[in-house]
C-alpha atoms as a PDB file:
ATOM      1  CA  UNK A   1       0.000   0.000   0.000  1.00  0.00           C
ATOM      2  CA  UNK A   2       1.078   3.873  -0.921  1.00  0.00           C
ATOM      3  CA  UNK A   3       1.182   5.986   1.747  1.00  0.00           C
ATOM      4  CA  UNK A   4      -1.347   8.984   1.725  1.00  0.00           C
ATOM      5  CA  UNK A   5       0.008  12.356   2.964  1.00  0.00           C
ATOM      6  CA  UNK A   6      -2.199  15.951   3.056  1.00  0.00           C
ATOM      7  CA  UNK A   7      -0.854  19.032   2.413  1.00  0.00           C
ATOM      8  CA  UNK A   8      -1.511  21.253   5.185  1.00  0.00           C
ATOM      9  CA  UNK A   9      -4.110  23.379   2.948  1.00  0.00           C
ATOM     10  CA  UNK A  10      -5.808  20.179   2.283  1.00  0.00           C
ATOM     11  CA  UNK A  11      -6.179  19.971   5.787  1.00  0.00           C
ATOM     12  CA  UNK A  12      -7.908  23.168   6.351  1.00  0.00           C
ATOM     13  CA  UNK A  13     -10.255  22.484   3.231  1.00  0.00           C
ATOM     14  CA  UNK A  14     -11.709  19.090   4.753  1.00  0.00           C
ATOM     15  CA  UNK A  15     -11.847  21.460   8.126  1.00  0.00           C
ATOM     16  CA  UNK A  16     -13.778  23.721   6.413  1.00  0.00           C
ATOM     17  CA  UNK A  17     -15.960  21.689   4.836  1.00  0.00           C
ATOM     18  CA  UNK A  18     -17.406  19.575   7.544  1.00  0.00           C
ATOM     19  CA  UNK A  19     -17.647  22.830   9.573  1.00  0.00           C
ATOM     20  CA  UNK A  20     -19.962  23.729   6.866  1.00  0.00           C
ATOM     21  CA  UNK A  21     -22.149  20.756   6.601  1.00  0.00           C
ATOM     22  CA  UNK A  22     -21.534  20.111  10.341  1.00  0.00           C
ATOM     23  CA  UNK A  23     -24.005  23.730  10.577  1.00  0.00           C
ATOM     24  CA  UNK A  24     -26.433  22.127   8.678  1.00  0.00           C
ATOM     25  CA  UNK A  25     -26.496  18.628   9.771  1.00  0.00           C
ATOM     26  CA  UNK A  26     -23.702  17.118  12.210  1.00  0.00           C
ATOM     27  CA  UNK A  27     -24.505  13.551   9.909  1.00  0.00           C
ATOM     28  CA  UNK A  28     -24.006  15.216   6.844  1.00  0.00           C
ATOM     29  CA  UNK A  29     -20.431  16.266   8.771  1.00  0.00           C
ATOM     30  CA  UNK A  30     -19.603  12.700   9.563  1.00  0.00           C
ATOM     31  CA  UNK A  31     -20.858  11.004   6.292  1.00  0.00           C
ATOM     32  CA  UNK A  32     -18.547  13.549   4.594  1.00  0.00           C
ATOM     33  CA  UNK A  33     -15.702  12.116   7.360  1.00  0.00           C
ATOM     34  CA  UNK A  34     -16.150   8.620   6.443  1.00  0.00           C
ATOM     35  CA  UNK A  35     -16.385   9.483   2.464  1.00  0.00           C
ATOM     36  CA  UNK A  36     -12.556  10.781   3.112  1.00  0.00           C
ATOM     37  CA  UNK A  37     -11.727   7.958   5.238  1.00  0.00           C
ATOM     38  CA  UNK A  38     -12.447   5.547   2.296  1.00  0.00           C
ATOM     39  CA  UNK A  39     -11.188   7.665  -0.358  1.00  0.00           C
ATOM     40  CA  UNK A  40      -7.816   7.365   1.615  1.00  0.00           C
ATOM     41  CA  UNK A  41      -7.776   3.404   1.952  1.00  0.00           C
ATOM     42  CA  UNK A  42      -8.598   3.164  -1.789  1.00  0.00           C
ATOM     43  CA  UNK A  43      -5.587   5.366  -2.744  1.00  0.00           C
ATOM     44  CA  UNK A  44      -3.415   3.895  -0.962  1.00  0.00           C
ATOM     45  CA  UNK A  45      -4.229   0.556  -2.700  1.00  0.00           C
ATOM     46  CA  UNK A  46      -5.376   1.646  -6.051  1.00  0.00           C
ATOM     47  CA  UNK A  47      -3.295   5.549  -6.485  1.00  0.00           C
ATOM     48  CA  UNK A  48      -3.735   5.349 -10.497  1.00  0.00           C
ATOM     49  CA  UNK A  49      -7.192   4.725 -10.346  1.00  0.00           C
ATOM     50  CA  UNK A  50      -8.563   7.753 -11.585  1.00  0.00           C
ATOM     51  CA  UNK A  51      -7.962   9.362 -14.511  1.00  0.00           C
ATOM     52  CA  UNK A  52      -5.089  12.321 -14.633  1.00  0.00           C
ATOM     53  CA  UNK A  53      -6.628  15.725 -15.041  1.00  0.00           C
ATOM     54  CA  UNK A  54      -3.441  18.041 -15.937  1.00  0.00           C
ATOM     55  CA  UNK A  55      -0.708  18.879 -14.203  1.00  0.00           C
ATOM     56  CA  UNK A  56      -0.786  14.968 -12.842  1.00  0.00           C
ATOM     57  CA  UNK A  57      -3.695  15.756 -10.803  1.00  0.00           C
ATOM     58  CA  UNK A  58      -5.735  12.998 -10.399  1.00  0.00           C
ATOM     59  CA  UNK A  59      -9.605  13.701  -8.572  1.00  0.00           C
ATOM     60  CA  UNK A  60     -11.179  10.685  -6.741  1.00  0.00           C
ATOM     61  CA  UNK A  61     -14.744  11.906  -6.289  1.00  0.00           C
ATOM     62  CA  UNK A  62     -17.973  10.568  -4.299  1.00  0.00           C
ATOM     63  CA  UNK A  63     -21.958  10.154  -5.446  1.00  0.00           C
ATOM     64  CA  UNK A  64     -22.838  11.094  -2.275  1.00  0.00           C
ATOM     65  CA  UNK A  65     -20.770  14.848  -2.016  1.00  0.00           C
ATOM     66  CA  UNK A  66     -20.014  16.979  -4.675  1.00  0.00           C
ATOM     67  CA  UNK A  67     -16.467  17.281  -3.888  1.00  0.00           C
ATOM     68  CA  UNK A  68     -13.290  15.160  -5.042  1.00  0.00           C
ATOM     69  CA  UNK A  69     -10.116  14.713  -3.409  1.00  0.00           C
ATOM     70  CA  UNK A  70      -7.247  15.937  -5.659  1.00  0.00           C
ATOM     71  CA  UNK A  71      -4.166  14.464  -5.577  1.00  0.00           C
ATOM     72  CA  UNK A  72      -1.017  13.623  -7.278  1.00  0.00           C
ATOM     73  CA  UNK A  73       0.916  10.438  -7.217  1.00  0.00           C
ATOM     74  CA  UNK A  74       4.630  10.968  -6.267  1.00  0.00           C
ATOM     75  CA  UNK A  75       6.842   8.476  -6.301  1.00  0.00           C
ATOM     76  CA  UNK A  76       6.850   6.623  -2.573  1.00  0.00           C
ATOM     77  CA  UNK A  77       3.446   8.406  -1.767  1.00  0.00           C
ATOM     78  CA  UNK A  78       0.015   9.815  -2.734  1.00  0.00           C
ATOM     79  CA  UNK A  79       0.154  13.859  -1.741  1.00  0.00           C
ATOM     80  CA  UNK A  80      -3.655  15.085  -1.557  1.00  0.00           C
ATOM     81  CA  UNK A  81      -3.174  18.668  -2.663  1.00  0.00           C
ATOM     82  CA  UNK A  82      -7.399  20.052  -1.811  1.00  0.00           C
ATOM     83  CA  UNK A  83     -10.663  18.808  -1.414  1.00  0.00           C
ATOM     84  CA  UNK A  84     -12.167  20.227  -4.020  1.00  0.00           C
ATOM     85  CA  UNK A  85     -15.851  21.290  -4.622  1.00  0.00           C
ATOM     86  CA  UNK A  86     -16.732  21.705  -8.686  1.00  0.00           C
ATOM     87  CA  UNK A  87     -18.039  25.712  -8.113  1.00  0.00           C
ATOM     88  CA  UNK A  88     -14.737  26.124  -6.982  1.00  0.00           C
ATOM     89  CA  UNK A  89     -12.647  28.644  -9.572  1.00  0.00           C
ATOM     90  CA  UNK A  90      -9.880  25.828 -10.213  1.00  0.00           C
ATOM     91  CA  UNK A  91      -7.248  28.178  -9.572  1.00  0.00           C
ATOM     92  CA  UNK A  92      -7.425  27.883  -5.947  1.00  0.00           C
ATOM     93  CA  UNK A  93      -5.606  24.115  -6.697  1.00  0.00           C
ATOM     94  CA  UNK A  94      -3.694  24.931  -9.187  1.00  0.00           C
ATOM     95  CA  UNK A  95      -1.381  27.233  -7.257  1.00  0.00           C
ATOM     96  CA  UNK A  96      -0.737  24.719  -4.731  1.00  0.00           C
ATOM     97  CA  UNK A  97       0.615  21.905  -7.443  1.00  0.00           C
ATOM     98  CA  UNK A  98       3.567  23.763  -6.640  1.00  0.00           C
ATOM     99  CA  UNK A  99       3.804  23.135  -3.300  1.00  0.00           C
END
């Protein structure tokens, strides 16, 4: 299995995010917990799943949320750069393939 690191701005998106849907629901908060949670597992054992969007982004998305974990597959390890929500002006990830 890959490893699955976040960056730290990753980190403060899935924050955000069940803060939000947390205020409207604390299940919606936790469903959107567990979505994450098995997101991660399948990276780890399937990183090249998905198919690359540019930049050798690759977004693993749910039915249930409208978001996708983006991520990029580095060479000992699977770095999720954002979770990422579609209305989102893409820039936002881009700057942080950088990173």
């Amino acid at each position: 299995m890959t490893p699955v690191r976040f960056l730290a701005s990753a980190r403060e998106d899935i924050r955000r995010e069940k803060s939000h849907y947390r205020g409207i629901q604390r299940e919606l908060a936790r469903r959107l917990q567990i979505a994450i949670e098995q997101a991660v597992e399948l990276l780890a054992e399937q990183p090249l799943a998905m198919q690359e969007l540019e930049y050798g982004i690759r977004r693993w998305p749910w039915d249930t949320f409208p978001h996708g974990l983006l991520y990029r597959v580095e060479d000992d390890l699977v770095l999720v750069l954002a979770l990422f929500h579609p209305s989102q002006a893409p820039d936002r990830w881009r700057d942080r393939v950088r990173t």
